[in-house]
N, C-alpha and C. Protein backbone atom coordinates (compact mmCIF):
# COMPACT_ATOMS: atom_id res chain seq x y z
N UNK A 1 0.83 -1.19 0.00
CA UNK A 1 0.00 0.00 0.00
C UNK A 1 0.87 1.26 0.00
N UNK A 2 2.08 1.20 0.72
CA UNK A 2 2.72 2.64 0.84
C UNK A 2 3.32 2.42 -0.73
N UNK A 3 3.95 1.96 -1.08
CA UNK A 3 4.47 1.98 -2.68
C UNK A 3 3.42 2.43 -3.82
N UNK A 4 2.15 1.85 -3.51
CA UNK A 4 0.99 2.68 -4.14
C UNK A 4 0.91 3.86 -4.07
N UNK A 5 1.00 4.55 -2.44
CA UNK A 5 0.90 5.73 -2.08
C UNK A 5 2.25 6.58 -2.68
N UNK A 6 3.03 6.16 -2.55
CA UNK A 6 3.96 6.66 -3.20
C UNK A 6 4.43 6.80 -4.66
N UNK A 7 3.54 6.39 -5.47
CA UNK A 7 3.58 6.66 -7.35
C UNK A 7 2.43 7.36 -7.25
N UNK A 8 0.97 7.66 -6.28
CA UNK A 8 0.15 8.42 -6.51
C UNK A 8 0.23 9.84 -6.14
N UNK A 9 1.43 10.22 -5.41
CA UNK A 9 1.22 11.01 -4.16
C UNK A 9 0.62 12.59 -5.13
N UNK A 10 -0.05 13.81 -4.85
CA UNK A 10 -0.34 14.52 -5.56
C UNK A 10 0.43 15.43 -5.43
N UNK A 11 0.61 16.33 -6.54
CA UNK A 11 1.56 17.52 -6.79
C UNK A 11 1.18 18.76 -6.18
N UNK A 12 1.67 19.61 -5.78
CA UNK A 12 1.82 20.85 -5.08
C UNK A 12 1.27 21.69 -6.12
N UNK A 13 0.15 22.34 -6.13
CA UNK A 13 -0.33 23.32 -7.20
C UNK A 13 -0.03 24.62 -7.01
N UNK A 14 0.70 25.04 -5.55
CA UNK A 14 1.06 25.99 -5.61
C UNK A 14 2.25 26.41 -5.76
N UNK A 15 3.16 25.23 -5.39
CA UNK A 15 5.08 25.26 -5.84
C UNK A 15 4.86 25.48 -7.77
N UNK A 16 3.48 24.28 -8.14
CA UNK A 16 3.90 24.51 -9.78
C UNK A 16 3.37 26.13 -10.09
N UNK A 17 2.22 26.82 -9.83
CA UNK A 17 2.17 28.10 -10.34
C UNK A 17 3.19 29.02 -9.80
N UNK A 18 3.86 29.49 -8.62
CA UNK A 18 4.62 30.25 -7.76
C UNK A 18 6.01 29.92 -7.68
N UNK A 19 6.41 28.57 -7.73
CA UNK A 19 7.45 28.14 -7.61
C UNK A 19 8.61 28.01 -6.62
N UNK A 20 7.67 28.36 -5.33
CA UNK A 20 7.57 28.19 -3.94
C UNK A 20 7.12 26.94 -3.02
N UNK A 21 7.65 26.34 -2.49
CA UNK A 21 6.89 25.61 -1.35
C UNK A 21 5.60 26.30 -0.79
N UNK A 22 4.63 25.72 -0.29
CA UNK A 22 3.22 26.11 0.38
C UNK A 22 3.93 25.28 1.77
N UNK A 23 2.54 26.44 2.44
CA UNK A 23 2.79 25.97 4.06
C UNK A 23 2.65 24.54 4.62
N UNK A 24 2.24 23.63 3.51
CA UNK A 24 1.77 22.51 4.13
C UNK A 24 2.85 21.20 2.95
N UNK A 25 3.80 21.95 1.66
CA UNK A 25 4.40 20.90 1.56
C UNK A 25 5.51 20.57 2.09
N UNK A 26 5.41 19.21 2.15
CA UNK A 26 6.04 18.04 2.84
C UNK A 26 5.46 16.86 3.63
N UNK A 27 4.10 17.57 3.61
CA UNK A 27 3.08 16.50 3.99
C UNK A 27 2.75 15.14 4.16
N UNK A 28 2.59 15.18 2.52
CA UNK A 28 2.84 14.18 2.32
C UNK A 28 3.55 12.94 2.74
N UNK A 29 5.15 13.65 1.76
CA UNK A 29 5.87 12.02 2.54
C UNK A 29 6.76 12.30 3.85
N UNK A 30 5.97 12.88 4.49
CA UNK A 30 5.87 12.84 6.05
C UNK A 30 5.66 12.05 6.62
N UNK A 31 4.14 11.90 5.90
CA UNK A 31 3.02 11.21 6.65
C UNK A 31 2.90 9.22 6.08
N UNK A 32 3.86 9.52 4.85
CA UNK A 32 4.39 8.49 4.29
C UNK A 32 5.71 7.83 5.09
N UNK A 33 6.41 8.67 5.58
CA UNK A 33 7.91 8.30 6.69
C UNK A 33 7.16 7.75 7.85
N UNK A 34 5.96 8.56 7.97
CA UNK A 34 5.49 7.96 9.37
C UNK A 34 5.36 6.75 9.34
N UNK A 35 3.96 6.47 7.98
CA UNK A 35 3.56 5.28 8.07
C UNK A 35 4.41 3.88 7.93
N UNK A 36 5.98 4.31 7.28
CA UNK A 36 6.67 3.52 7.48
C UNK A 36 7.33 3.09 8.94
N UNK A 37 6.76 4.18 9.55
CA UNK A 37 8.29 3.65 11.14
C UNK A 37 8.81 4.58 11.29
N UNK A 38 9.33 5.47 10.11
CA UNK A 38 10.77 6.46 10.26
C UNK A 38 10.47 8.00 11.16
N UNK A 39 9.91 7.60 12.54
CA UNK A 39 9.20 8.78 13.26
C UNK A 39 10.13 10.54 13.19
N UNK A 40 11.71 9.64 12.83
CA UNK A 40 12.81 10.86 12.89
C UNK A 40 12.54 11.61 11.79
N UNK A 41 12.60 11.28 10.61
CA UNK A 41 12.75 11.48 9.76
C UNK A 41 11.46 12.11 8.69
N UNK A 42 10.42 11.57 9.60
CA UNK A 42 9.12 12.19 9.44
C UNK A 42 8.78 13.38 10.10
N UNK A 43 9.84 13.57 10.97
CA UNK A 43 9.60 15.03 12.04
C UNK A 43 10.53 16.21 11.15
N UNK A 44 11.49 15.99 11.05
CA UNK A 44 12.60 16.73 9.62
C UNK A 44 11.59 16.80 8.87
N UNK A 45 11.20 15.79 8.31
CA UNK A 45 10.40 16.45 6.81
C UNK A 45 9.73 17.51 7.14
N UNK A 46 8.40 17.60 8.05
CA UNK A 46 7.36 18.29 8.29
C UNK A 46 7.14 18.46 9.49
N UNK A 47 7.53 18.74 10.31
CA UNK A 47 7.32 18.56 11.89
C UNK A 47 5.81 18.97 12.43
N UNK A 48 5.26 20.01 11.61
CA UNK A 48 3.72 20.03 11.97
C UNK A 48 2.94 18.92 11.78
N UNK A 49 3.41 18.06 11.52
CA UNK A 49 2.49 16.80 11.24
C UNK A 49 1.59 16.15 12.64
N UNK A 50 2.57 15.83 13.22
CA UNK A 50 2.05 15.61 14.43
C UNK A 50 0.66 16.23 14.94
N UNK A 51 1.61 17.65 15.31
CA UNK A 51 0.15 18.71 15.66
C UNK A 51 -0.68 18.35 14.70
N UNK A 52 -0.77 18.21 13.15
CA UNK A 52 -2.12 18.24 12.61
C UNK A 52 -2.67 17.11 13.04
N UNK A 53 -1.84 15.66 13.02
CA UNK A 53 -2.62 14.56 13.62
C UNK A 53 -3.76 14.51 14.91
N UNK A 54 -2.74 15.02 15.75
CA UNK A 54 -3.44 15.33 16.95
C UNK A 54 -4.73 15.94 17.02
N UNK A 55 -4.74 17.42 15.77
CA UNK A 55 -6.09 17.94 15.94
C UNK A 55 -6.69 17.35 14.91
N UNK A 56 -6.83 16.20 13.90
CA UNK A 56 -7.50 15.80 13.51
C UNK A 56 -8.33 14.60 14.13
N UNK A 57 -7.80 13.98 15.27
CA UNK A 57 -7.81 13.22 16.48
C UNK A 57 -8.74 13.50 16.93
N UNK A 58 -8.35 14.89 17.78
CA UNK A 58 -9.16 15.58 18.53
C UNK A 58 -10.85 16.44 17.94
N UNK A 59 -10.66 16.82 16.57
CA UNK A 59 -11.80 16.54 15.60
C UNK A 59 -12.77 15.60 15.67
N UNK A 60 -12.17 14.48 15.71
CA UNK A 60 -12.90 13.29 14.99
C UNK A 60 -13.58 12.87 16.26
N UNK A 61 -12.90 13.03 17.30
CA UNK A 61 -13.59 12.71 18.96
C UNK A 61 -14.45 13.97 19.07
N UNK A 62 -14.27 14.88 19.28
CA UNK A 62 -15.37 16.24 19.31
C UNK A 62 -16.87 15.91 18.55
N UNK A 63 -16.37 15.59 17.12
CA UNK A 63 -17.49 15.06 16.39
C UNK A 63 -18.06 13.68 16.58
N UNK A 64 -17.81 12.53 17.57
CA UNK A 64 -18.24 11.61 17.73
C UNK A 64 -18.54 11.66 19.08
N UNK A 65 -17.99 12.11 19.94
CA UNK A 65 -18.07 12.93 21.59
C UNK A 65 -18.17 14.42 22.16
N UNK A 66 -19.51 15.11 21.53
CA UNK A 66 -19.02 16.19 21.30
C UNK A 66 -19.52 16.81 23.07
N UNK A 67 -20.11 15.54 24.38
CA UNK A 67 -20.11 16.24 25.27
C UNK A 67 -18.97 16.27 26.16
N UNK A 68 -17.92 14.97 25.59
CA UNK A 68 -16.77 15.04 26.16
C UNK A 68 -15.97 15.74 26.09
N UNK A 69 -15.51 16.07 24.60
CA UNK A 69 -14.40 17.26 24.05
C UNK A 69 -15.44 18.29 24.38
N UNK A 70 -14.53 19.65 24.55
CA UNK A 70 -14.87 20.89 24.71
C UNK A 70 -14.15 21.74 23.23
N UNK A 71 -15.75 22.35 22.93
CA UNK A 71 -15.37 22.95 21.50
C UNK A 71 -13.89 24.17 21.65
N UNK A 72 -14.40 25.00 22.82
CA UNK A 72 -13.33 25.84 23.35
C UNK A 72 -11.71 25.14 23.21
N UNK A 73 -11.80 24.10 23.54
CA UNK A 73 -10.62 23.81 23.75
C UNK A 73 -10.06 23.43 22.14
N UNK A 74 -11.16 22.84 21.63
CA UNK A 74 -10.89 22.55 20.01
C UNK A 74 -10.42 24.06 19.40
N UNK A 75 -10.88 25.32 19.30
CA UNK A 75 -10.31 25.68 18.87
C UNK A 75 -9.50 26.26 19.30
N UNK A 76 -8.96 26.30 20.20
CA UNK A 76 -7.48 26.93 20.93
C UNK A 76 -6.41 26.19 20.28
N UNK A 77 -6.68 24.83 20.12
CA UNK A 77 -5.71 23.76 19.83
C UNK A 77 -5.54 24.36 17.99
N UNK A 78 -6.70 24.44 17.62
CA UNK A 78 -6.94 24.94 16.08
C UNK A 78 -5.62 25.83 16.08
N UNK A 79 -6.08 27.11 16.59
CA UNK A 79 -5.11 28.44 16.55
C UNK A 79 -3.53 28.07 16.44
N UNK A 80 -3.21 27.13 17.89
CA UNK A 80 -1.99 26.82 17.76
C UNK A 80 -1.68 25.87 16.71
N UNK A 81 -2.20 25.28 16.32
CA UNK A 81 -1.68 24.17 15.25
C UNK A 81 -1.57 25.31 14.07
N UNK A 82 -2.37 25.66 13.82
CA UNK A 82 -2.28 27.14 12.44
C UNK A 82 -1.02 28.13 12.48
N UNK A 83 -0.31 28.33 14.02
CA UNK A 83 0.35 29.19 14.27
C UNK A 83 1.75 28.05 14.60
N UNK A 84 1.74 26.86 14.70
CA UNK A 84 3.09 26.20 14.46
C UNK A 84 2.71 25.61 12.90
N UNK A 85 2.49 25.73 11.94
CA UNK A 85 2.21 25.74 10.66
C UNK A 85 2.86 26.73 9.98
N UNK A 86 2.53 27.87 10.39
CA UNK A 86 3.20 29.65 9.91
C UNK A 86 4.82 29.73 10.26
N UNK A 87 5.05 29.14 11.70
CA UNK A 87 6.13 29.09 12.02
C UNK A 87 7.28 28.18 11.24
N UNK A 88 6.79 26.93 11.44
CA UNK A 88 7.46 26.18 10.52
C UNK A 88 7.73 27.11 8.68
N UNK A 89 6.87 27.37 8.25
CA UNK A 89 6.54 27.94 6.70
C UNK A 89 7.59 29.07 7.10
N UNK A 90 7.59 30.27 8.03
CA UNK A 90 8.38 31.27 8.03
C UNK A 90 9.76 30.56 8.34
N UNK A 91 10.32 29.54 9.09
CA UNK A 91 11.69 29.70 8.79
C UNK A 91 11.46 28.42 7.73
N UNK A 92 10.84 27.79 7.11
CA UNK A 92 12.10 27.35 5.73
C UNK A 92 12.16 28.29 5.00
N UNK A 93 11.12 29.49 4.70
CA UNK A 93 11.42 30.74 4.20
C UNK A 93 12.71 31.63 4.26
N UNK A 94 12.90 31.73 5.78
CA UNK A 94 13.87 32.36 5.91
C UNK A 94 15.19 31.83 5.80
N UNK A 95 14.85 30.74 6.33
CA UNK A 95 16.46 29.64 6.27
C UNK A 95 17.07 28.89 4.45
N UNK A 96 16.16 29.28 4.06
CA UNK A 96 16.11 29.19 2.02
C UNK A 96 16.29 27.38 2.29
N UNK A 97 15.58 26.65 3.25
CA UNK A 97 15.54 25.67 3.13
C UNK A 97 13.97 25.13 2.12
N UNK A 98 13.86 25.51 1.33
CA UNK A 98 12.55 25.76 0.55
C UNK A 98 12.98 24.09 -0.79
């Protein structure tokens, strides 16, 4: 299945018009390093990954438990995951690790 995932994976539409990385590539085979094992090496690629996991986690329980999770807290977690997203994006920017 990951070798599948990996001849399908989809192209960056905004590196091809701009010719820039977007805030979210590396995603991908991040999330592809993960699914192999390679937890190190999946954190280098993309290190927001995690955080997005987590709040997609925490999503998916809100929406299946929504008296357990607290929406408040959902989006606090939102904000910060958006704001270690920017962070990450501003230094490969700055570091021309792009």
């Amino acid at each position: 299945m990951i070798s599948w995932l990996q001849q399908h994976m989809l192209p960056c539409a905004f590196k091809y018009f701009f010719g820039i990385d977007c805030p979210i590539c590396g995603a991908q085979r991040s999330l592809l390093l993960l699914m192999q094992g390679d937890f190190d090496a999946s954190f280098k690629m993309y290190p927001p990954l995690l955080f997005v996991s987590a709040l997609i986690f925490f999503a998916t329980a809100y929406l299946l438990f929504p008296l357990q999770v607290k929406e408040k807290y959902l989006k606090y977690y939102s904000g910060f995951v958006l704001t270690v997203i920017i962070v990450n994006y501003t230094f490969k920017i700055v570091t021309n690790t792009v």
